[in-house]
PDB file of N, CA and C in Angstrom:
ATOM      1  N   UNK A   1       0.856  -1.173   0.000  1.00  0.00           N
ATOM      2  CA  UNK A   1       0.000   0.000   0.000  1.00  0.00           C
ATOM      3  C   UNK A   1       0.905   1.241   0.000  1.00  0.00           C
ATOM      4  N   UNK A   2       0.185   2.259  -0.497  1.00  0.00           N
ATOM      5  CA  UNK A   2       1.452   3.516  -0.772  1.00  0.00           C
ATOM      6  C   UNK A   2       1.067   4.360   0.181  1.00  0.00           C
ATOM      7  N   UNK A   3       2.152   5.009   0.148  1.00  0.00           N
ATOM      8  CA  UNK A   3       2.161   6.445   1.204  1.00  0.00           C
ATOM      9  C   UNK A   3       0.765   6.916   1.378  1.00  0.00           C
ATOM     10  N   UNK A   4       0.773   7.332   0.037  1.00  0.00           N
ATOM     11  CA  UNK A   4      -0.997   8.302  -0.548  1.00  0.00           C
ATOM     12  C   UNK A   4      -2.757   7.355   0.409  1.00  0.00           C
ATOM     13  N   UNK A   5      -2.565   6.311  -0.118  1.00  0.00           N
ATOM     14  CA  UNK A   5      -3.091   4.918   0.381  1.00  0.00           C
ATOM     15  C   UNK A   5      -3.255   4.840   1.924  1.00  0.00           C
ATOM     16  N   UNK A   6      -2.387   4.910   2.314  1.00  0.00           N
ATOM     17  CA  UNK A   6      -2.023   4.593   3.795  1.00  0.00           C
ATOM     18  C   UNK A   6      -2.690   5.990   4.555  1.00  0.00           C
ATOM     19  N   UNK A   7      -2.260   6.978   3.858  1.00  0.00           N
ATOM     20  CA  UNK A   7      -3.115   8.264   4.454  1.00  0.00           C
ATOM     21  C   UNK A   7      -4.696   8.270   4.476  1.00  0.00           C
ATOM     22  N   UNK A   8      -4.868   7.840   3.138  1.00  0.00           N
ATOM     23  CA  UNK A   8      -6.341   8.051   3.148  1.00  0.00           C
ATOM     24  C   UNK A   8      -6.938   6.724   3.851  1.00  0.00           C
ATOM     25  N   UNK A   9      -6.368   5.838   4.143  1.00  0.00           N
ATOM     26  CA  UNK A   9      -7.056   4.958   4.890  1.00  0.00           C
ATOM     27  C   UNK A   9      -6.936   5.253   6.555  1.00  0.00           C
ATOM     28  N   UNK A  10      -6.275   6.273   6.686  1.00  0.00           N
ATOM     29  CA  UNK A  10      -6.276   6.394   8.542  1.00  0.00           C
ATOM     30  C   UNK A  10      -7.559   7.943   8.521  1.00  0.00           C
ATOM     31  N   UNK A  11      -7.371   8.414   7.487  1.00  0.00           N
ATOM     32  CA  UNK A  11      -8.273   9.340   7.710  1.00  0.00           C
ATOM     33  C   UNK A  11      -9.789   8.910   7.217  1.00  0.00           C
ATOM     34  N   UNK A  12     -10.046   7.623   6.082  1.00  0.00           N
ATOM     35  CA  UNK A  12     -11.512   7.225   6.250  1.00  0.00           C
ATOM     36  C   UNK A  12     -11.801   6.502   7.841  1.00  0.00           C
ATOM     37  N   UNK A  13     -10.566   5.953   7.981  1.00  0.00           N
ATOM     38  CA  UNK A  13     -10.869   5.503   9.589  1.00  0.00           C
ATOM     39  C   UNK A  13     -11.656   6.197  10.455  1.00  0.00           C
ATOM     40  N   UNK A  14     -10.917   7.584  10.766  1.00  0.00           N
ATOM     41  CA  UNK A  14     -11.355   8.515  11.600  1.00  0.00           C
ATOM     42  C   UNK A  14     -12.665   9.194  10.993  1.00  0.00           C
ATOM     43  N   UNK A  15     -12.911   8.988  10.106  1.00  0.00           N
ATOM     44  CA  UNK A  15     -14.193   9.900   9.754  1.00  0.00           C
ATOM     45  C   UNK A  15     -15.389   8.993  10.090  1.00  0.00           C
ATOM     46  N   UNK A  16     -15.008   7.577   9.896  1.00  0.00           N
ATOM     47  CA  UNK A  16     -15.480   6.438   9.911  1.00  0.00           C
ATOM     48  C   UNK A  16     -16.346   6.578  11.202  1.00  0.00           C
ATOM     49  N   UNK A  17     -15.897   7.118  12.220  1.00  0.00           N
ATOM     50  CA  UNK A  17     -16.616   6.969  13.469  1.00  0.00           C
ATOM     51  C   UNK A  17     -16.861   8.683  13.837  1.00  0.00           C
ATOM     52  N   UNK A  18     -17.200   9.203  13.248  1.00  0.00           N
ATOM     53  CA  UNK A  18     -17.509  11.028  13.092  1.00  0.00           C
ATOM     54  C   UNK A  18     -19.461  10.307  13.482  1.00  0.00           C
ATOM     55  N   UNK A  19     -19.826  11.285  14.546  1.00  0.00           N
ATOM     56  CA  UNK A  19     -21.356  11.134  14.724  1.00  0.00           C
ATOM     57  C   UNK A  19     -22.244  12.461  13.344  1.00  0.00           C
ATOM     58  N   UNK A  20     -23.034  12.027  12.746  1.00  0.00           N
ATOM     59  CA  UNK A  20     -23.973  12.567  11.988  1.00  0.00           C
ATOM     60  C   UNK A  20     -24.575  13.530  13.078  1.00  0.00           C
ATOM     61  N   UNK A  21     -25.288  13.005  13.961  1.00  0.00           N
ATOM     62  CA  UNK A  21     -25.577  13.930  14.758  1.00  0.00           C
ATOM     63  C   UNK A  21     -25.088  15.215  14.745  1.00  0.00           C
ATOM     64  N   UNK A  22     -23.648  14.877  15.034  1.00  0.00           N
ATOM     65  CA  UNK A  22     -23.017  16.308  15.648  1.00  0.00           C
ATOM     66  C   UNK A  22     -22.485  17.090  14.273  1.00  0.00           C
ATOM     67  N   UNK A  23     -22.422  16.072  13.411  1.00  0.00           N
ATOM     68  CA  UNK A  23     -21.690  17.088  11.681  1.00  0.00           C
ATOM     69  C   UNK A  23     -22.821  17.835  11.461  1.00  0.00           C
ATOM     70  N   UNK A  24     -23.960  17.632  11.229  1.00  0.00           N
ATOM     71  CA  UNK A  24     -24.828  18.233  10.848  1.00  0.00           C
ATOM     72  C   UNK A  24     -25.311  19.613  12.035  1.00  0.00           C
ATOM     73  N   UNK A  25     -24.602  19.647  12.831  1.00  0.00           N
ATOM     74  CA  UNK A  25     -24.762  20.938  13.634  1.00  0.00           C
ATOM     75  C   UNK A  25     -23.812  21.684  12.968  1.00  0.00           C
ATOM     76  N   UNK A  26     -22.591  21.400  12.183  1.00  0.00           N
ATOM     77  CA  UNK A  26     -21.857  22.008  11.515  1.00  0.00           C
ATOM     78  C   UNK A  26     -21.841  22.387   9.994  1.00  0.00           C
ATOM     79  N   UNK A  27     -22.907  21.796   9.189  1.00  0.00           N
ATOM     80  CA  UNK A  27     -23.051  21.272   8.227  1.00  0.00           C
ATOM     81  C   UNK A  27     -23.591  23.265   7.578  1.00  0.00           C
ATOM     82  N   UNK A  28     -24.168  23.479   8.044  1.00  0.00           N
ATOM     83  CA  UNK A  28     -24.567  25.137   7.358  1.00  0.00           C
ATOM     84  C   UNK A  28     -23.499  26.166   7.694  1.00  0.00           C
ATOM     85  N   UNK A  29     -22.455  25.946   8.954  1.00  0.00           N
ATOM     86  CA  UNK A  29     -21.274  26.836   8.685  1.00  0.00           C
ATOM     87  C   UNK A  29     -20.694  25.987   7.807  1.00  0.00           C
ATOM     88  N   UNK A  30     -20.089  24.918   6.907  1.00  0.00           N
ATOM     89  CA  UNK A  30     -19.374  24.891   6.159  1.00  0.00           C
ATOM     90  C   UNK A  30     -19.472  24.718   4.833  1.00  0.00           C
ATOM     91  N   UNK A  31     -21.440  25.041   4.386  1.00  0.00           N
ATOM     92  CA  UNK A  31     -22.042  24.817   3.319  1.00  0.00           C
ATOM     93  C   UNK A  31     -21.744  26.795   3.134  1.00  0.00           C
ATOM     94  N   UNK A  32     -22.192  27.416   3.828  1.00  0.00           N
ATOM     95  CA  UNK A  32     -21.748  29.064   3.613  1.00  0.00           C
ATOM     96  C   UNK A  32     -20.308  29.194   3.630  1.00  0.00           C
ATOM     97  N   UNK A  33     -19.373  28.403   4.161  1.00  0.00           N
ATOM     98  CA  UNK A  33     -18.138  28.805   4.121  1.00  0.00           C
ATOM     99  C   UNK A  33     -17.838  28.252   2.152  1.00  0.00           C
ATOM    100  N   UNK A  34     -18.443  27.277   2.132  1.00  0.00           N
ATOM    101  CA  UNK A  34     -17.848  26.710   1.082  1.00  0.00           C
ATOM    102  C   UNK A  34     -18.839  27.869  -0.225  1.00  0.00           C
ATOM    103  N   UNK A  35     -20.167  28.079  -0.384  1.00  0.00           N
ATOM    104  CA  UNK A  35     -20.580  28.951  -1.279  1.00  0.00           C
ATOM    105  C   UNK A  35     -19.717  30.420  -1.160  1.00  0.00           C
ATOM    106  N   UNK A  36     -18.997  31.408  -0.158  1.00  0.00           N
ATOM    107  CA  UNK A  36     -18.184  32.016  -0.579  1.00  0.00           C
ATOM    108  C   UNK A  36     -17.224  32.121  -0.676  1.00  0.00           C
ATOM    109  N   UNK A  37     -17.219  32.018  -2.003  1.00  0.00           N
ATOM    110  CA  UNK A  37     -15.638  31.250  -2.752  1.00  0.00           C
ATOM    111  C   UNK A  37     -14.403  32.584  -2.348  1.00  0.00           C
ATOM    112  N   UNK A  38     -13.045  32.210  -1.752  1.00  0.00           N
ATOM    113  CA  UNK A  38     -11.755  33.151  -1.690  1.00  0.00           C
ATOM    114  C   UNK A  38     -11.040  32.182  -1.731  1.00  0.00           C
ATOM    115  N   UNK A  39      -9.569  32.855  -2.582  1.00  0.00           N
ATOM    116  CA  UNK A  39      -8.688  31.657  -2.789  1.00  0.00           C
ATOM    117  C   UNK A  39      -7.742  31.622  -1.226  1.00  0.00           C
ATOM    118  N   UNK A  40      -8.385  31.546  -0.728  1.00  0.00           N
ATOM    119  CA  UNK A  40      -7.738  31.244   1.050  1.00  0.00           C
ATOM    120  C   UNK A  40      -7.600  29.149   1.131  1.00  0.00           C
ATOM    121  N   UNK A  41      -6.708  28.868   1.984  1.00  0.00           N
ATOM    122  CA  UNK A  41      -6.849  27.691   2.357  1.00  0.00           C
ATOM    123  C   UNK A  41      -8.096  27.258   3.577  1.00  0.00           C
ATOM    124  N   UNK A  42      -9.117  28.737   3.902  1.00  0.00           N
ATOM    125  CA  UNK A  42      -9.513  28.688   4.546  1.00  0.00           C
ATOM    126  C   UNK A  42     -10.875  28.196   3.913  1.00  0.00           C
ATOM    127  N   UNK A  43     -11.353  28.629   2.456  1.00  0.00           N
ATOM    128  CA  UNK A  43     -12.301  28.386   2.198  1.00  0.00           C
ATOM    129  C   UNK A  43     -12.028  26.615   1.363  1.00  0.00           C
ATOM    130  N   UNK A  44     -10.528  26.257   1.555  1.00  0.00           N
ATOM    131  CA  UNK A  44     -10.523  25.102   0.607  1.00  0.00           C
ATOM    132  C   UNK A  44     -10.661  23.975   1.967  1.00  0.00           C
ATOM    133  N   UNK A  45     -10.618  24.445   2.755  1.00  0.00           N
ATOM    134  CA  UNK A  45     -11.003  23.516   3.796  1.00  0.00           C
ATOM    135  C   UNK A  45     -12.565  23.303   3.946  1.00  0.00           C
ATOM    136  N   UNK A  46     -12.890  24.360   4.092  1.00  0.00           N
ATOM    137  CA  UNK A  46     -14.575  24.159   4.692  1.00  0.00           C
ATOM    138  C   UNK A  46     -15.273  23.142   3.310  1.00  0.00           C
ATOM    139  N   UNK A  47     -14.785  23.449   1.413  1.00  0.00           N
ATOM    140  CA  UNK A  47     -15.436  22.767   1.039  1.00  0.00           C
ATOM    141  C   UNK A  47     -15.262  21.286   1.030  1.00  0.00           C
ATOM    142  N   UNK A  48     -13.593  20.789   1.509  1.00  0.00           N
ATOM    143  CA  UNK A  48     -13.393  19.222   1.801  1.00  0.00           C
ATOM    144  C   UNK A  48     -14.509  18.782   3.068  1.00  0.00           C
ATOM    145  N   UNK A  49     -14.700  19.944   4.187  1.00  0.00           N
ATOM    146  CA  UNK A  49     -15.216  19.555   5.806  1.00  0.00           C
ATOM    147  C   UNK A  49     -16.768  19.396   5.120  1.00  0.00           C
ATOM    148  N   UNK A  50     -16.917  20.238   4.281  1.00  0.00           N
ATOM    149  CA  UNK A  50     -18.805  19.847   3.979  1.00  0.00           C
ATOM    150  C   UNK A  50     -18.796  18.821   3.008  1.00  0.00           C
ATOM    151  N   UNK A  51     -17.367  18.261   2.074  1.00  0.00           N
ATOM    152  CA  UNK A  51     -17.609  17.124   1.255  1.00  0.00           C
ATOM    153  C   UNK A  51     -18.122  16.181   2.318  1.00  0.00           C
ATOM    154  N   UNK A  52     -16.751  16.199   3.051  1.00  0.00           N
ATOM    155  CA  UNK A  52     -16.893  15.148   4.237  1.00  0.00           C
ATOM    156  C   UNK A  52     -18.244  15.029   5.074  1.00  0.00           C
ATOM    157  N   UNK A  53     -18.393  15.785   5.399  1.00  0.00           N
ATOM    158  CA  UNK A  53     -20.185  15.780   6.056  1.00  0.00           C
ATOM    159  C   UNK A  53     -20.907  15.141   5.267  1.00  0.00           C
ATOM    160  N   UNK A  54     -21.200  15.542   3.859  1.00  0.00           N
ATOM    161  CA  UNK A  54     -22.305  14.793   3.248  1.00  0.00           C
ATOM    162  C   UNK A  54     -21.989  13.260   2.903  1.00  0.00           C
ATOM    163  N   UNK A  55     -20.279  13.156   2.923  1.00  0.00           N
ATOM    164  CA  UNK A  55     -20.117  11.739   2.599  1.00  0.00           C
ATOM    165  C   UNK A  55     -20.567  10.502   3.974  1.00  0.00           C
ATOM    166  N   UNK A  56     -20.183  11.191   5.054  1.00  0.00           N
ATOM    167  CA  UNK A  56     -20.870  10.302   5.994  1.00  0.00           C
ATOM    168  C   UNK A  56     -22.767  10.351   6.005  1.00  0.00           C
ATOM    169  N   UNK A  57     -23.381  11.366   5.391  1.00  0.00           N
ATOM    170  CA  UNK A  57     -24.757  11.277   5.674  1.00  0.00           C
ATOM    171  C   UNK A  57     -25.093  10.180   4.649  1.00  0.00           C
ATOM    172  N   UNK A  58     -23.925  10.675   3.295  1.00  0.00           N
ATOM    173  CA  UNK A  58     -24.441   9.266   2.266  1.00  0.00           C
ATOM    174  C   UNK A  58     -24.046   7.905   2.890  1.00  0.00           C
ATOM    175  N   UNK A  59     -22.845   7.472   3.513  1.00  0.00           N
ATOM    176  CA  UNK A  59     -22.361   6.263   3.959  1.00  0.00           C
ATOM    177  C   UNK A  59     -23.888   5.729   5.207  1.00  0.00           C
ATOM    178  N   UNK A  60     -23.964   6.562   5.240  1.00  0.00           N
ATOM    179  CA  UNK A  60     -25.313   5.987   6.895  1.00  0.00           C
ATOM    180  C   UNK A  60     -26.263   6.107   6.573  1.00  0.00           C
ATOM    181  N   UNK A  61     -26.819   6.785   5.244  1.00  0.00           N
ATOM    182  CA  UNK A  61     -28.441   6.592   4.146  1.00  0.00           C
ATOM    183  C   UNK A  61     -28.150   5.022   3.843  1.00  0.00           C
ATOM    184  N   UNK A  62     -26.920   4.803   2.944  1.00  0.00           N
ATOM    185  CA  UNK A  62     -26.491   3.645   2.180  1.00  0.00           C
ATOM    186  C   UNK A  62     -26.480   2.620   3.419  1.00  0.00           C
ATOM    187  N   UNK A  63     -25.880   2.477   4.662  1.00  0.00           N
ATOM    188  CA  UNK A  63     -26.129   1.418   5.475  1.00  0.00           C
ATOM    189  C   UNK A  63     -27.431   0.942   6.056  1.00  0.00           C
ATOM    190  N   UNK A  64     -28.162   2.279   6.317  1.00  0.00           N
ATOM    191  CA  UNK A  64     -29.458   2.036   6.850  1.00  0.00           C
ATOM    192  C   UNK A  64     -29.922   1.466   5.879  1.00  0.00           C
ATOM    193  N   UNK A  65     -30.624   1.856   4.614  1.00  0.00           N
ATOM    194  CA  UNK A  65     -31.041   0.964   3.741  1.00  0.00           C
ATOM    195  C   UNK A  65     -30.697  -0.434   3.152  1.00  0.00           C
ATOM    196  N   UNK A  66     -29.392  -0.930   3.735  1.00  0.00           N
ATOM    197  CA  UNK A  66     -28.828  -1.926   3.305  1.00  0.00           C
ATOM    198  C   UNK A  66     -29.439  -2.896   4.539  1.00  0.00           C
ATOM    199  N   UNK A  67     -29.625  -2.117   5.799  1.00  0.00           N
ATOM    200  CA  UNK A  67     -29.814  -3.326   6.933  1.00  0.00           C
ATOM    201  C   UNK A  67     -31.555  -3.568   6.736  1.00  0.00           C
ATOM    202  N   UNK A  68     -32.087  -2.202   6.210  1.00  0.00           N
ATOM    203  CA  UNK A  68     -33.504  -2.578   6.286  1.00  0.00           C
ATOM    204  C   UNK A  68     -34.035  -3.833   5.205  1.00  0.00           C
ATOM    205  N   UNK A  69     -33.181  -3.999   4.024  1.00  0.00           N
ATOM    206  CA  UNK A  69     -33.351  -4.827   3.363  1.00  0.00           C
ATOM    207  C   UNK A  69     -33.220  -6.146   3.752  1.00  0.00           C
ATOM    208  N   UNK A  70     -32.105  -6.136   5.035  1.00  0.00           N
ATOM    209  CA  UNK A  70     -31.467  -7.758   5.341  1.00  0.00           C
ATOM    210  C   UNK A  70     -32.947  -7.780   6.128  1.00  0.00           C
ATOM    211  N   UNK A  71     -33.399  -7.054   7.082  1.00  0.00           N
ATOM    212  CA  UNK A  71     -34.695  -6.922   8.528  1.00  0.00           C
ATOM    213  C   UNK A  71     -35.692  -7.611   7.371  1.00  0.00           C
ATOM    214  N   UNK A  72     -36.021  -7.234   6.387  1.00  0.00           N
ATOM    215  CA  UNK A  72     -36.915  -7.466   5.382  1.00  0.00           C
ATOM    216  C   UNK A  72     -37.043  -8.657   5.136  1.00  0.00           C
ATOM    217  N   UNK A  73     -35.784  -9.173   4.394  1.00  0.00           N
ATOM    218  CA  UNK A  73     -35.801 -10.343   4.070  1.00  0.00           C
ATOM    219  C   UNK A  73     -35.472 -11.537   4.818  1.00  0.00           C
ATOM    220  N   UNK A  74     -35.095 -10.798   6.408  1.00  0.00           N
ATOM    221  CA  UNK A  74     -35.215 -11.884   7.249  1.00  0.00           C
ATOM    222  C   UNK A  74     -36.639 -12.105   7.660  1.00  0.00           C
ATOM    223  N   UNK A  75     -37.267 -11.233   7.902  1.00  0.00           N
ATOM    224  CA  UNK A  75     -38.257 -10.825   8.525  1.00  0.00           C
ATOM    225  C   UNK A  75     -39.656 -11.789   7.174  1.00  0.00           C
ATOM    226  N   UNK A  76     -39.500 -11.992   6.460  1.00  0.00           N
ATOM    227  CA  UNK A  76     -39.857 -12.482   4.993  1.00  0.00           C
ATOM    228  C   UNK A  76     -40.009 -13.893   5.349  1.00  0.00           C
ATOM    229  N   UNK A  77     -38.289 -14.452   5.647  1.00  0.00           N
ATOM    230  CA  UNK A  77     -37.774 -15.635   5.348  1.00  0.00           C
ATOM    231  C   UNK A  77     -38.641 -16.441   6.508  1.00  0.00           C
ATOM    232  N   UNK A  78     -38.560 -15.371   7.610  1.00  0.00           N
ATOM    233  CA  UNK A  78     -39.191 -16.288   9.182  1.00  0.00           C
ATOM    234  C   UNK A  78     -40.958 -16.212   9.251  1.00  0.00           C
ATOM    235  N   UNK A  79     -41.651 -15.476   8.238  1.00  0.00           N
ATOM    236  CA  UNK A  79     -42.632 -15.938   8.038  1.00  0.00           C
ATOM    237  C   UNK A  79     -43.190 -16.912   7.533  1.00  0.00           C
ATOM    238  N   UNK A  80     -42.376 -16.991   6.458  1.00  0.00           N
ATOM    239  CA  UNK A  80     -42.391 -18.122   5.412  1.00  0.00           C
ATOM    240  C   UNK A  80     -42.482 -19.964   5.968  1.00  0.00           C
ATOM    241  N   UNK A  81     -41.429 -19.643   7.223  1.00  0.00           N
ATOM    242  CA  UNK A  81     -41.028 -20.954   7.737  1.00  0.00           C
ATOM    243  C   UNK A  81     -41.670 -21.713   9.101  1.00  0.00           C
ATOM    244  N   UNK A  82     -43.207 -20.794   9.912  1.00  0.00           N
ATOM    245  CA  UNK A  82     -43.999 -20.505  10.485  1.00  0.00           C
ATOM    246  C   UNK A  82     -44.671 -21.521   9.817  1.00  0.00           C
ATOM    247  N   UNK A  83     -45.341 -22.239  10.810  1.00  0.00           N
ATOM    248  CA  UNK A  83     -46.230 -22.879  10.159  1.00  0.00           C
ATOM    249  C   UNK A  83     -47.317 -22.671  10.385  1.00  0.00           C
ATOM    250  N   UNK A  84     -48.001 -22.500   9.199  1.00  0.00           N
ATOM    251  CA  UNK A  84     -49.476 -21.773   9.236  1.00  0.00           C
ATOM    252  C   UNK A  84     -50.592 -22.385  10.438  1.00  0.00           C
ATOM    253  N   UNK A  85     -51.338 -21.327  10.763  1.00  0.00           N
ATOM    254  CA  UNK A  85     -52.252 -21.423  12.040  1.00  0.00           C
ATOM    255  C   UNK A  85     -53.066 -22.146  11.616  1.00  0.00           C
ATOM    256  N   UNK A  86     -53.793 -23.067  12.448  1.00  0.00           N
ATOM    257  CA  UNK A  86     -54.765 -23.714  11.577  1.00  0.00           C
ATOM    258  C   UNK A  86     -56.001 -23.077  11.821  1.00  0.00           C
ATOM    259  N   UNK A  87     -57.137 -22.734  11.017  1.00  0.00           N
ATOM    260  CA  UNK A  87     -58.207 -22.228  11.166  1.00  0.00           C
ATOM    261  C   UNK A  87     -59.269 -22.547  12.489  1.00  0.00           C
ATOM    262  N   UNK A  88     -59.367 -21.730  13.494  1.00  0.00           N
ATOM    263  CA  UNK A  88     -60.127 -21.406  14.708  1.00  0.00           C
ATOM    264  C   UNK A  88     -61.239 -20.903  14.194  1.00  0.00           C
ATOM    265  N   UNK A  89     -62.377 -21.475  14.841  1.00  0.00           N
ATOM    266  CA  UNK A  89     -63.718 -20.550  15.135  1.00  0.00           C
ATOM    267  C   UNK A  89     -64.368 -20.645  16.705  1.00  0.00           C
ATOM    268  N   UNK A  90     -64.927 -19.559  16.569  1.00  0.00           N
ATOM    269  CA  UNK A  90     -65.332 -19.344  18.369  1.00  0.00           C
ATOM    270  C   UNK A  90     -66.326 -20.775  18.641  1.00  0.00           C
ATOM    271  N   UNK A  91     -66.178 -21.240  19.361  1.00  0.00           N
ATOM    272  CA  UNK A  91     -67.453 -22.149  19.435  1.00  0.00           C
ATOM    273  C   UNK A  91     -68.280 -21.907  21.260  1.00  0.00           C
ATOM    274  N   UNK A  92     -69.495 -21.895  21.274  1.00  0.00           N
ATOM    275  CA  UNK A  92     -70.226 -21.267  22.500  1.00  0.00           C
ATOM    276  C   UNK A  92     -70.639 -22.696  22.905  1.00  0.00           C
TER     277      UNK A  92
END
């Protein structure tokens, strides 16, 4: 693995466990930092910090929907394998 490689894998690490919760309290200072554009390193940061924000909201849309599918089709599979009730009527 290369230098380049090795970096970006300690820093998806760390973003890896960044709470949504709390980015998104940050998410409109660095969506205004990033719409006014100056060639500062100040504004080239805020638009990587709001890439980064939205990439974890996409990574945790994309997981949630991935687990609701497994809940689904477990949830599917264990009906399936239930064995049907047998028909009750009240009797007096």
């Amino acid at each position: 693995m290369s230098k380049l490689e090795d970096s970006l894998n300690k820093i998806a690490e760390s973003i890896r466990h960044l709470d949504e919760a709390s980015l998104m309290a940050l998410w409109e200072k660095y969506k205004t930092g990033m719409e006014n554009f100056a060639r500062t390193p100040e504004w080239e940061k805020s638009v990587i910090i709001f890439a980064i924000i939205n990439a974890v909201r996409v990574k945790n849309a994309i997981f949630n929907e991935e687990m609701l599918k497994e809940q689904n089709k477990s949830g599917a599979s264990s009906r399936r394998n239930k064995p049907a009730k047998p028909p009750l009527r009240l009797v007096k």
